[in-house]
Structure formats: structure tokens, C-alpha cells
Protein backbone atom coordinates (compact mmCIF):
# COMPACT_ATOMS: atom_id res chain seq x y z
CA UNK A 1 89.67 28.57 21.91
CA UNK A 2 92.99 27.57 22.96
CA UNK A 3 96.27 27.03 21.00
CA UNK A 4 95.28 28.79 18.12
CA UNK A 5 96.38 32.27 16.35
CA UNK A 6 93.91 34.83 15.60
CA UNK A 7 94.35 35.96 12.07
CA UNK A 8 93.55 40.14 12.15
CA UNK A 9 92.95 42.12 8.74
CA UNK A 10 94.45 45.39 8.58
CA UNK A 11 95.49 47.99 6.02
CA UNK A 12 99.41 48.33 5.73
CA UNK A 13 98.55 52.07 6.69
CA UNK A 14 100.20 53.59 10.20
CA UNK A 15 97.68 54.47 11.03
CA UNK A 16 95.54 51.23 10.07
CA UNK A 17 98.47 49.56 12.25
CA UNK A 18 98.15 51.68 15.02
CA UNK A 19 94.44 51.01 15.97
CA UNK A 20 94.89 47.54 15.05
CA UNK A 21 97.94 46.74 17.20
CA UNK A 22 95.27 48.22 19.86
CA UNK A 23 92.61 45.56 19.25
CA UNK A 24 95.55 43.17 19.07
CA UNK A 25 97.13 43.82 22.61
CA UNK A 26 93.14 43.94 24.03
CA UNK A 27 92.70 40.29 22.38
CA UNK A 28 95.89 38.78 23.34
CA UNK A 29 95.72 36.57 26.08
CA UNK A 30 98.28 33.28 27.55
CA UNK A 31 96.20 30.95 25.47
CA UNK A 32 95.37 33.02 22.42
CA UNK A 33 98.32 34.67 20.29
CA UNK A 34 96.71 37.63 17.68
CA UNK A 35 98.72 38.03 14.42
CA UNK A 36 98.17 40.92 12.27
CA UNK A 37 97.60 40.12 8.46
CA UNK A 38 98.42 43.12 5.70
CA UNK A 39 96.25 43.81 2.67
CA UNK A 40 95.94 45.86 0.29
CA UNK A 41 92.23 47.81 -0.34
CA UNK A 42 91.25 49.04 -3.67
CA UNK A 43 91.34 52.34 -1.85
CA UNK A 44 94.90 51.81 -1.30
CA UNK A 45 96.28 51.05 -4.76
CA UNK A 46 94.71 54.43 -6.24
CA UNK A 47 96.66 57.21 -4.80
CA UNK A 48 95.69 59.85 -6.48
CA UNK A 49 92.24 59.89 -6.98
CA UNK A 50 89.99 61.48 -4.58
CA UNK A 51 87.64 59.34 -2.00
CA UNK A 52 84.11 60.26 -3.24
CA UNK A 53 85.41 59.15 -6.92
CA UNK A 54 86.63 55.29 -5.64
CA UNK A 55 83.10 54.27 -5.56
CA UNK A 56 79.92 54.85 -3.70
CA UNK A 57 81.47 52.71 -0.76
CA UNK A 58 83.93 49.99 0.30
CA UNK A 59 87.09 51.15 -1.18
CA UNK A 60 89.05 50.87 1.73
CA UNK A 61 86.94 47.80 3.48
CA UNK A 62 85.71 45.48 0.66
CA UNK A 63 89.10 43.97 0.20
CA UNK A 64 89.26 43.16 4.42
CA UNK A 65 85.97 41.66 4.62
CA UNK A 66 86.22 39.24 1.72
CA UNK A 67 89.32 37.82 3.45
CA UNK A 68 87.13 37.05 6.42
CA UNK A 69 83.98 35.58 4.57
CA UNK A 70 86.72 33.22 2.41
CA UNK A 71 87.97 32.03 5.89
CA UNK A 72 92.11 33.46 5.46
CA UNK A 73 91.07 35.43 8.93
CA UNK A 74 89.51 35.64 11.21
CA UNK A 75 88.13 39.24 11.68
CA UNK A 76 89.17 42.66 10.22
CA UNK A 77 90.07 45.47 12.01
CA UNK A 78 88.15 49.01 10.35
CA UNK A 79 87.66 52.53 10.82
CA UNK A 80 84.17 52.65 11.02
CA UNK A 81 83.64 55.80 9.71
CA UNK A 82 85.36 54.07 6.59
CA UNK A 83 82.69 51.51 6.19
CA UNK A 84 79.21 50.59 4.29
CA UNK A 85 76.43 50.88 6.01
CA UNK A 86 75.46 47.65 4.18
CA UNK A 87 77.47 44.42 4.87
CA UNK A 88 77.98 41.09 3.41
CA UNK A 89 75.61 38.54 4.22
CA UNK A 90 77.30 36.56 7.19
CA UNK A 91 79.66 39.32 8.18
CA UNK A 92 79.11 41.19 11.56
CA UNK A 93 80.25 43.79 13.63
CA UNK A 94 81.72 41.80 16.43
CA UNK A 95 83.22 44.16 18.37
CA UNK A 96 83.78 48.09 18.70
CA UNK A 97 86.02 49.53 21.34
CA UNK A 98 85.45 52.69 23.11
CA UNK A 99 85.74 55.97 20.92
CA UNK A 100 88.64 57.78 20.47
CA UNK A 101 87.87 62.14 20.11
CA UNK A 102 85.28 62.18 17.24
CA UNK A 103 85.94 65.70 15.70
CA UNK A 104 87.88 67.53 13.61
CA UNK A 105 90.74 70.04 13.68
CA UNK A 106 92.46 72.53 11.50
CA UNK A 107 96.08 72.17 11.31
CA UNK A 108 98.13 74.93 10.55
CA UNK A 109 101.87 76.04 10.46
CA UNK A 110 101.03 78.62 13.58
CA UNK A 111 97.46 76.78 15.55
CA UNK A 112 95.17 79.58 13.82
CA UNK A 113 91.62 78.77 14.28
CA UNK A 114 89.01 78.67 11.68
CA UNK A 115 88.05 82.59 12.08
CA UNK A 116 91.89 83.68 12.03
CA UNK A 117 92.41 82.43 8.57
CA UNK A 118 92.99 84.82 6.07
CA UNK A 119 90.23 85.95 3.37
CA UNK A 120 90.62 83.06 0.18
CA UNK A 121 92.63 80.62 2.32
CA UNK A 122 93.30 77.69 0.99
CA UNK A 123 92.18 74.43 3.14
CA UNK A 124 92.89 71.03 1.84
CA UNK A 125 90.43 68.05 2.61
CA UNK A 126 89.36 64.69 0.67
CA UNK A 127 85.78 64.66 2.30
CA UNK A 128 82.99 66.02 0.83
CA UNK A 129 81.31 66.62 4.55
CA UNK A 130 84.13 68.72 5.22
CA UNK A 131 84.31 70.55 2.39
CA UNK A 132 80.58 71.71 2.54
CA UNK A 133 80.58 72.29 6.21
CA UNK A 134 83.69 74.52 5.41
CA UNK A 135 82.08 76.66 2.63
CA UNK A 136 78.85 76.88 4.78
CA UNK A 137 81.06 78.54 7.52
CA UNK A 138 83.42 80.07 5.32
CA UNK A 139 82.17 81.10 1.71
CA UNK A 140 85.36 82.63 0.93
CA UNK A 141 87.69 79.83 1.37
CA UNK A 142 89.38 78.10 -1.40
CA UNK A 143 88.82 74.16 -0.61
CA UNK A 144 91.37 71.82 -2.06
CA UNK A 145 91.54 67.81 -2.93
CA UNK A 146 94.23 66.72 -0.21
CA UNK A 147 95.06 62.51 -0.33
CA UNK A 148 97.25 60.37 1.62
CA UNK A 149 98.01 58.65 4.78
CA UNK A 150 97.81 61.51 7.76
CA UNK A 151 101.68 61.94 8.49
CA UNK A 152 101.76 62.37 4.10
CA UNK A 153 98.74 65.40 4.57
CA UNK A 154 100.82 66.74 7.64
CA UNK A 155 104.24 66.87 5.27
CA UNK A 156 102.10 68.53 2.35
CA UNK A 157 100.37 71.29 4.44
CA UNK A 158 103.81 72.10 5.98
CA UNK A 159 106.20 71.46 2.59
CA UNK A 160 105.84 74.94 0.94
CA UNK A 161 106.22 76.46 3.89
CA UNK A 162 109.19 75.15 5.03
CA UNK A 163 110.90 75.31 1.92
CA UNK A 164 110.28 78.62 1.26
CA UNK A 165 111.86 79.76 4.92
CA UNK A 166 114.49 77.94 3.70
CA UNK A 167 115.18 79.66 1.17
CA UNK A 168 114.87 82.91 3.06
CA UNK A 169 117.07 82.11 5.46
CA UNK A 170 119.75 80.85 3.08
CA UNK A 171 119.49 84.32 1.38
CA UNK A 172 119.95 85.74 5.13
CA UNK A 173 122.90 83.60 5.57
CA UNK A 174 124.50 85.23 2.67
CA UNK A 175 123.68 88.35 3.61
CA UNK A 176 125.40 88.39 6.91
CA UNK A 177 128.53 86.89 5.38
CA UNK A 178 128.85 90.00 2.77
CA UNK A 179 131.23 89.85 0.14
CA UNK A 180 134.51 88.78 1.90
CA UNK A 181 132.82 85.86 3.91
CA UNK A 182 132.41 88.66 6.95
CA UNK A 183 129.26 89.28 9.14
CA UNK A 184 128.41 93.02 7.75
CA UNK A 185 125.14 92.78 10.21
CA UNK A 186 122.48 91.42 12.07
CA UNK A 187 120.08 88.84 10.02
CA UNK A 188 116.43 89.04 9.63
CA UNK A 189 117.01 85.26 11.58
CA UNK A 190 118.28 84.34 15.42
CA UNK A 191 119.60 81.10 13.89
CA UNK A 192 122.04 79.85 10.85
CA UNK A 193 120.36 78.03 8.27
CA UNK A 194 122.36 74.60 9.27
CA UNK A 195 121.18 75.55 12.96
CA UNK A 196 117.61 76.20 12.02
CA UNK A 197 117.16 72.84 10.06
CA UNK A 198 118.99 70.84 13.05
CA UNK A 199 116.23 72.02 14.97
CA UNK A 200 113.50 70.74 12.73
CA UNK A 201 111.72 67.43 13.74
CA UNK A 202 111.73 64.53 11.51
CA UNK A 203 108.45 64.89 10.38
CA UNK A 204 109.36 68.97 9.21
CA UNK A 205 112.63 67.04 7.27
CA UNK A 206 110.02 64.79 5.79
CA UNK A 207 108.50 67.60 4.52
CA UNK A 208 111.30 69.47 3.14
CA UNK A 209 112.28 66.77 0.87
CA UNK A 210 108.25 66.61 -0.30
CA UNK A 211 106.96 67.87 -3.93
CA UNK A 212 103.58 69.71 -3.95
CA UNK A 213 101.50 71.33 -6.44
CA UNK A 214 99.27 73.20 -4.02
CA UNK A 215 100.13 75.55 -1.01
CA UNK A 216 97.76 74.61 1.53
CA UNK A 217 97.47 77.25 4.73
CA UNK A 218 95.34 74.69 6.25
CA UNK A 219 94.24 71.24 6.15
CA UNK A 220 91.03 69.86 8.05
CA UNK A 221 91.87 66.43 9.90
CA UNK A 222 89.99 63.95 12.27
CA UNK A 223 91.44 64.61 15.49
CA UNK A 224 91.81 60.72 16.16
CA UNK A 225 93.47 59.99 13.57
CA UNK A 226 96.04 62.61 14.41
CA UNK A 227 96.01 61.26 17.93
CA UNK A 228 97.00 57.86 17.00
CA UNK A 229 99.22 58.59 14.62
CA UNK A 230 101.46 60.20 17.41
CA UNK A 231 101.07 63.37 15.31
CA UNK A 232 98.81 65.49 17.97
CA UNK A 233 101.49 67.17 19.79
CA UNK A 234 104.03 67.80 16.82
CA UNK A 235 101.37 69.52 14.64
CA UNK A 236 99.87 72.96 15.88
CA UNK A 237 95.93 72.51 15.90
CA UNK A 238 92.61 74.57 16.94
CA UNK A 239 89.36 72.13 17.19
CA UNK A 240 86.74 73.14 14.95
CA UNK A 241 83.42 73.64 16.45
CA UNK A 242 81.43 70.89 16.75
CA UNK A 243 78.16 73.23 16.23
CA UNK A 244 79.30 73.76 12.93
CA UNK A 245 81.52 70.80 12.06
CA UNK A 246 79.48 67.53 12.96
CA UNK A 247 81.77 64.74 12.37
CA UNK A 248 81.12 61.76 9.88
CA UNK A 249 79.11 59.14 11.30
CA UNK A 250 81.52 56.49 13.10
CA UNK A 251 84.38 58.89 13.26
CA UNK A 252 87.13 57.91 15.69
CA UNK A 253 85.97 54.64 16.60
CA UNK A 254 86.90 51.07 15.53
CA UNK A 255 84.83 48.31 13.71
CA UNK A 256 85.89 44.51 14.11
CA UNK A 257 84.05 42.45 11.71
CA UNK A 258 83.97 39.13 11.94
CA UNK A 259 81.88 35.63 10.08
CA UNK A 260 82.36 32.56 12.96
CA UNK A 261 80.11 32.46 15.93
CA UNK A 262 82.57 31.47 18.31
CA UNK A 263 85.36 34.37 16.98
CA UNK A 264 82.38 36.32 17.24
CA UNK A 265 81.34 35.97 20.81
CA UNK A 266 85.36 36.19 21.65
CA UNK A 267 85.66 39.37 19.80
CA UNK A 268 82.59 41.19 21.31
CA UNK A 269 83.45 40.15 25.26
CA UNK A 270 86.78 41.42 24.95
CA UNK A 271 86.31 44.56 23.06
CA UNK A 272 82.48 45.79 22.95
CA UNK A 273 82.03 49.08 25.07
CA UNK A 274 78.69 49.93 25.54
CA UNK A 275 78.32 53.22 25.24
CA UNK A 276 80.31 53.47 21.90
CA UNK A 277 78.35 50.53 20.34
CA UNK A 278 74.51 52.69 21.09
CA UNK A 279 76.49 55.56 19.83
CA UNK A 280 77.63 54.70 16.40
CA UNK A 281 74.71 52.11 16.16
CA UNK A 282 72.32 55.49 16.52
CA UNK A 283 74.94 57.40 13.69
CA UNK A 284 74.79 54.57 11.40
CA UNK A 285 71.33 53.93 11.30
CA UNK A 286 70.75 57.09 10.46
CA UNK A 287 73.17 57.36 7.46
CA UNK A 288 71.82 53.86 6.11
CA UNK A 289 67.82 55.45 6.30
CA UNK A 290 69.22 58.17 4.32
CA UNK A 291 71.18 56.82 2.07
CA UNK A 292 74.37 58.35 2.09
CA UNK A 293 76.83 55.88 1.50
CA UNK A 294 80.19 56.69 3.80
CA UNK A 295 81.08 59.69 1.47
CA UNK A 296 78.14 61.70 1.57
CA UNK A 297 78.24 65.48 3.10
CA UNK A 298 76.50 64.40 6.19
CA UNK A 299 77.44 64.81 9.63
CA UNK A 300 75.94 62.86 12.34
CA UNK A 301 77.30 63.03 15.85
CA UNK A 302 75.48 60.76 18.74
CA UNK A 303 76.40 60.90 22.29
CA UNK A 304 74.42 59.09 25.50
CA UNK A 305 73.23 61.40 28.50
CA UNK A 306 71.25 59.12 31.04
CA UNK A 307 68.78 57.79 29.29
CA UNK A 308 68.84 59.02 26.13
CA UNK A 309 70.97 59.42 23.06
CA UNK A 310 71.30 63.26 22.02
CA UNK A 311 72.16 63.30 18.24
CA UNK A 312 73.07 66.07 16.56
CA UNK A 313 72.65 66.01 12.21
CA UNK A 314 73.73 68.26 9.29
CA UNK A 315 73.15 67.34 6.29
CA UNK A 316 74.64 70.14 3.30
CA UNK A 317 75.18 70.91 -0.21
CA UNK A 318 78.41 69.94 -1.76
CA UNK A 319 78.84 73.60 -2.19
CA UNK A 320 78.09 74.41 1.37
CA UNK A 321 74.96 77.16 -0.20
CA UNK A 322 72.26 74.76 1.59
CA UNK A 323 71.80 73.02 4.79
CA UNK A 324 69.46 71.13 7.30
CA UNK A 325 70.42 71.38 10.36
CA UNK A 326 69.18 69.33 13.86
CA UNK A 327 69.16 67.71 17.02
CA UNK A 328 66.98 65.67 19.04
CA UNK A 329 66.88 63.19 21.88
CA UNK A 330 66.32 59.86 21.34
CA UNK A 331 65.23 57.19 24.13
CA UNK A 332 68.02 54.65 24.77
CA UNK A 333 66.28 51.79 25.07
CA UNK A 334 64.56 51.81 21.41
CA UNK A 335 67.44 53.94 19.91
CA UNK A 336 67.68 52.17 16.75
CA UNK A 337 64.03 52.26 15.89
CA UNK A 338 63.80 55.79 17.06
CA UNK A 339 66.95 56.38 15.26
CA UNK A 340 65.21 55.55 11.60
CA UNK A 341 61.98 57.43 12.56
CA UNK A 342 64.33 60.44 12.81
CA UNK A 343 66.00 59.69 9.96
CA UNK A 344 62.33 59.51 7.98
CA UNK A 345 61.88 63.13 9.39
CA UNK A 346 65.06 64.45 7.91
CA UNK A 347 64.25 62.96 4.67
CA UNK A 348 60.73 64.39 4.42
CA UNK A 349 62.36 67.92 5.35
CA UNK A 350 64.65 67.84 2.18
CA UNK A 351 67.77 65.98 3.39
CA UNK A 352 67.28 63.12 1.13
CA UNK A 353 67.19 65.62 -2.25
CA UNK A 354 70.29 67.24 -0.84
CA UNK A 355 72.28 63.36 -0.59
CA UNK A 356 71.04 62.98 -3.89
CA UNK A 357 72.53 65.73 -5.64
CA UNK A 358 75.49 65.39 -4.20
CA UNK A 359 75.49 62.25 -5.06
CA UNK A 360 74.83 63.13 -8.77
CA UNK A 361 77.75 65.90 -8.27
CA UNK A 362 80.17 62.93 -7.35
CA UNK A 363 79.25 61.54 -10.29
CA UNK A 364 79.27 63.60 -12.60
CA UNK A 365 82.86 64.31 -11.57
């Protein structure tokens, strides 16, 4: 394949850019220039409705994939944990680089872990996983819709915050001045209002200027999206456990679909790792035996020891009240076929009712 551009599907997202632009720069080559090609998903163009509520699956994906099966690409670039676990005839999987972290954090103004939050915090999230798993640890939280691209969820948990210090200090500044412009006394603050917002960061700015209807104290994010978003060391973080807090199936790694045999082959030499590709195969196949969809509360969380796969599953209510919860090791070199046989465990032990209902919940809403 020689004097030729590669035609990449992305989101217009950062962070859709970001891991893109990585699958880009791992393509590129002297003989083969990569171009990155912006469109807009259904899951895009509807900003304020929650995930579970665009559809059973696709939203962000459908819209990618189409471009490559009508030939205007030649692959798209995913996060997998974003996709169907059924595909378009013709459309494959061609590559998917090694795994970024796959967990998730809680992001707060101060780093508090989980157990520091106060009783009836509220904790904003768009996934119903997360929001079960969080009742299940925490009845007493209050669990909130939160929407937008990662930086926007960052600026919203921190907005009310901010603003309100502001306004604190400004009333501190005035009180130091006293009536004839004089410093009467020492203020509740080391620093001047104008001093205290020069030292803000641009994302903290961003948030000042942002509108919210709900004061979040916390907001649950994955911690690769946070990582490539640049975001990981200006936000203040604890990991949640992963004992409790399985991640989505896919979560922090990349999917490169693609239609042509030869793009095909290209795209899986240059990008497959190993390891990653037994790992999410094992979470996926999984999910698609049960029949979650991508939006289901179910966590499922592989990882390869020698020569097996150790996968860990929780599947919950989308109240948090009920939960199966398991592990096992599965042999590497059938792990797909033992991956289904574990899935037709879980589902005679009640985790297919639970996917149900919550699938009924979803739409009902």
C-alpha cells in the first residue's frame, strides 16, 4: 500500500482526538500518510439526554462504522467500551492497541476517597454500572445524571465550588478594606481575590464562567479517559476499588474497525497487542452472552496471568439493592469458548433477570 492516505473516523471529541491521533502516529509510516476524518455520532448531536436513553447501543459508533462500510474511510477509530457487541456484517475489529488504566476514579475538589465522602453526597455519573455499583457501596449517596465531554464534567464538578469561594473571598476583600478603603484586619484568606483567581489554572477559569443546576461533591470518571485528556494531574483523584467497582467491559482500550482485507491486515500488524486483544475479547464475549448491550450495569474486568485469563464480573440492580458477584479463571487457549460457558453460568444464577430489568427501567424512563 504505497502512495495512498489512510482515511481515519473519529469523533470531533478531545478526547476522541486524542486516542485517535495515537493510532494515527502508530500507522504513519514514509510510504503511508494517515488523515483523520471528523463526524458527527447521533450520540453527539443530543447533549442533554442521558446515555442509557440514546438507544440500546451505537449512539456514539453507528455513525463511524457506516462511513467505513460506504467506503469514505478506511477504518474508525472507537472506544471500545463505547461499542455493540454486535457489528455490521463486513465490519471487523482490525486492530486494538494495548490498554490504557481500565478503572475508575472519584474526582473531587480535595482527592477524598469514596469512604471520606460525606453522608447524602452527591456523585454525578451518566452510567448506569456506575451508578448501581455506587448505591451498592454507598446506599446513602445521592447519584446524579452528569453529560459531556470529560474536561465539560471536570468544569461542572468544580463550577459551584469555585464560584462560591469567590464570592467569599470577594466579601473578605471588602472586609479588610473597611469603610475608608483601609485594611481594619487580617482576612479569613492569605490571598486577594485578583491574586487568588491569577492562580487558578485554565481549566478552574473554565469553570468559573460555567452554569450548573446541580452541585456535585463528586463525579465518578474512567481513569483513561482522564489520562488522555491531560486532565490526570490537574484534577485531585482517589481510585475506586476495583473489588467493588469492576469497570465496563472494554474500558480504556481502543477499537479500530475496519471492511477491506488488505486495510485490515495493515491495521492489525501495526496496532494488535496481544494481551489486550484476549482481554477485551474474554469481556466482550461475555457481555454479548448476556445481553447487555454497552449500557447495561455490568462490570466485567479480564486480565491474563500465565496461562489463564482471571475475570472478575458484577452484574447489579439499577438501584444498587441486588448483585451477583464473581470471578473465575479461564484457560487462555479456549478463552472465548470458555468465556460464553461462564457467561451461561451467570445467566442461570440470575444475572440475565437482573440485565433485563434494568433494561425495562431504561425504558421505561
Amino acid at each position: 500500500m504505497t502512495n495512498r492516505t489512510l482515511r481515519l473516523a473519529t469523533r470531533g471529541s478531545a478526547l476522541a482526538r486524542t486516542q485517535a491521533a495515537s493510532v494515527q502516529d502508530a500507522l504513519a509510516s514514509r510510504r503511508l500518510d494517515v488523515e483523520l476524518v471528523e463526524v458527527e455520532t447521533e450520540g453527539d448531536k443530543i447533549q442533554d439526554t442521558l446515555i442509557h436513553r440514546l438507544g440500546k447501543t451505537g449512539a456514539f459508533v453507528r455513525a463511524l462504522d457506516e462511513r467505513v462500510l460506504d467506503g469514505e474511510v478506511d477504518a474508525a477509530v472507537h472506544s471500545m467500551k463505547d461499542m455493540p457487541t454486535e457489528k455490521p456484517n463486513g465490519l471487523v475489529v482490525a486492530g486494538v492497541p494495548e490498554r490504557a488504566p481500565a478503572g475508575d476514579v472519584l474526582v473531587t475538589r480535595e482527592g477524598h476517597d469514596i469512604d471520606d465522602l460525606p453522608e447524602g453526597a452527591v456523585v454525578g455519573t451518566s452510567s448506569l454500572r456506575r451508578q448501581a455499583q455506587l448505591l451498592n457501596y454507598r446506599d446513602d449517596l445521592e447519584v446524579e445524571p452528569l453529560r459531556g465531554n470529560v474536561d465539560t464534567r471536570v468544569e461542572k464538578l468544580l463550577a459551584t465550588h469555585l464560584q462560591r469561594e469567590h464570592e467569599q473571598r470577594v466579601e473578605d476583600d471588602k472586609d479588610r478594606q473597611g469603610k475608608h478603603g483601609k485594611t481594619d484586619h487580617d482576612g479569613e484568606f492569605d490571598q486577594r481575590v485578583d491574586e487568588w483567581f491569577d492562580s487558578l489554572s485554565e481549566l478552574e477559569r473554565q469553570a468559573m464562567e460555567r452554569k450548573v443546576d446541580t452541585e456535585y461533591d463528586a463525579i465518578v470518571l474512567a481513569e483513561a479517559g482522564l489520562k488522555r485528556s491531560g486532565l490526570l494531574d490537574k484534577v485531585s483523584y482517589a481510585r475506586l476499588p476495583r473489588s467493588d467497582f469492576v469497570p465496563a467491559p472494554g474500558q480504556g482500550a481502543i477499537a479500530v474497525t475496519a471492511s477491506d482485507e488488505e486495510i485490515i491486515d495493515l491495521v492489525h500488524d501495526k496496532l494488535d497487542h496481544a494481551r489486550t486483544r484476549v482481554e477485551t475479547t474474554v469481556e466482550r464475549t461475555i457481555l454479548a452472552e448476556l445481553g447487555g448491550g454497552c449500557i447495561a450495569p455490568v462490570g466485567i474486568h479480564a486480565l491474563v496471568q500465565g496461562k489463564h485469563v482471571h475475570v472478575d464480573v458484577h452484574v447489579l440492580a439499577t438501584d444498587g439493592s441486588e448483585a451477583i458477584k464473581t470471578a473465575r479463571d479461564l484457560p487462555i487457549g479456549n478463552h472465548a469458548t470458555a468465556a460464553r460457558d461462564f457467561a451461561a453460568d451467570l445467566r442461570e444464577r440470575g444475572a440475565g433477570q437482573l440485565i433485563e430489568e434494568a433494561s425495562a427501567d431504561a425504558e421505561d424512563e
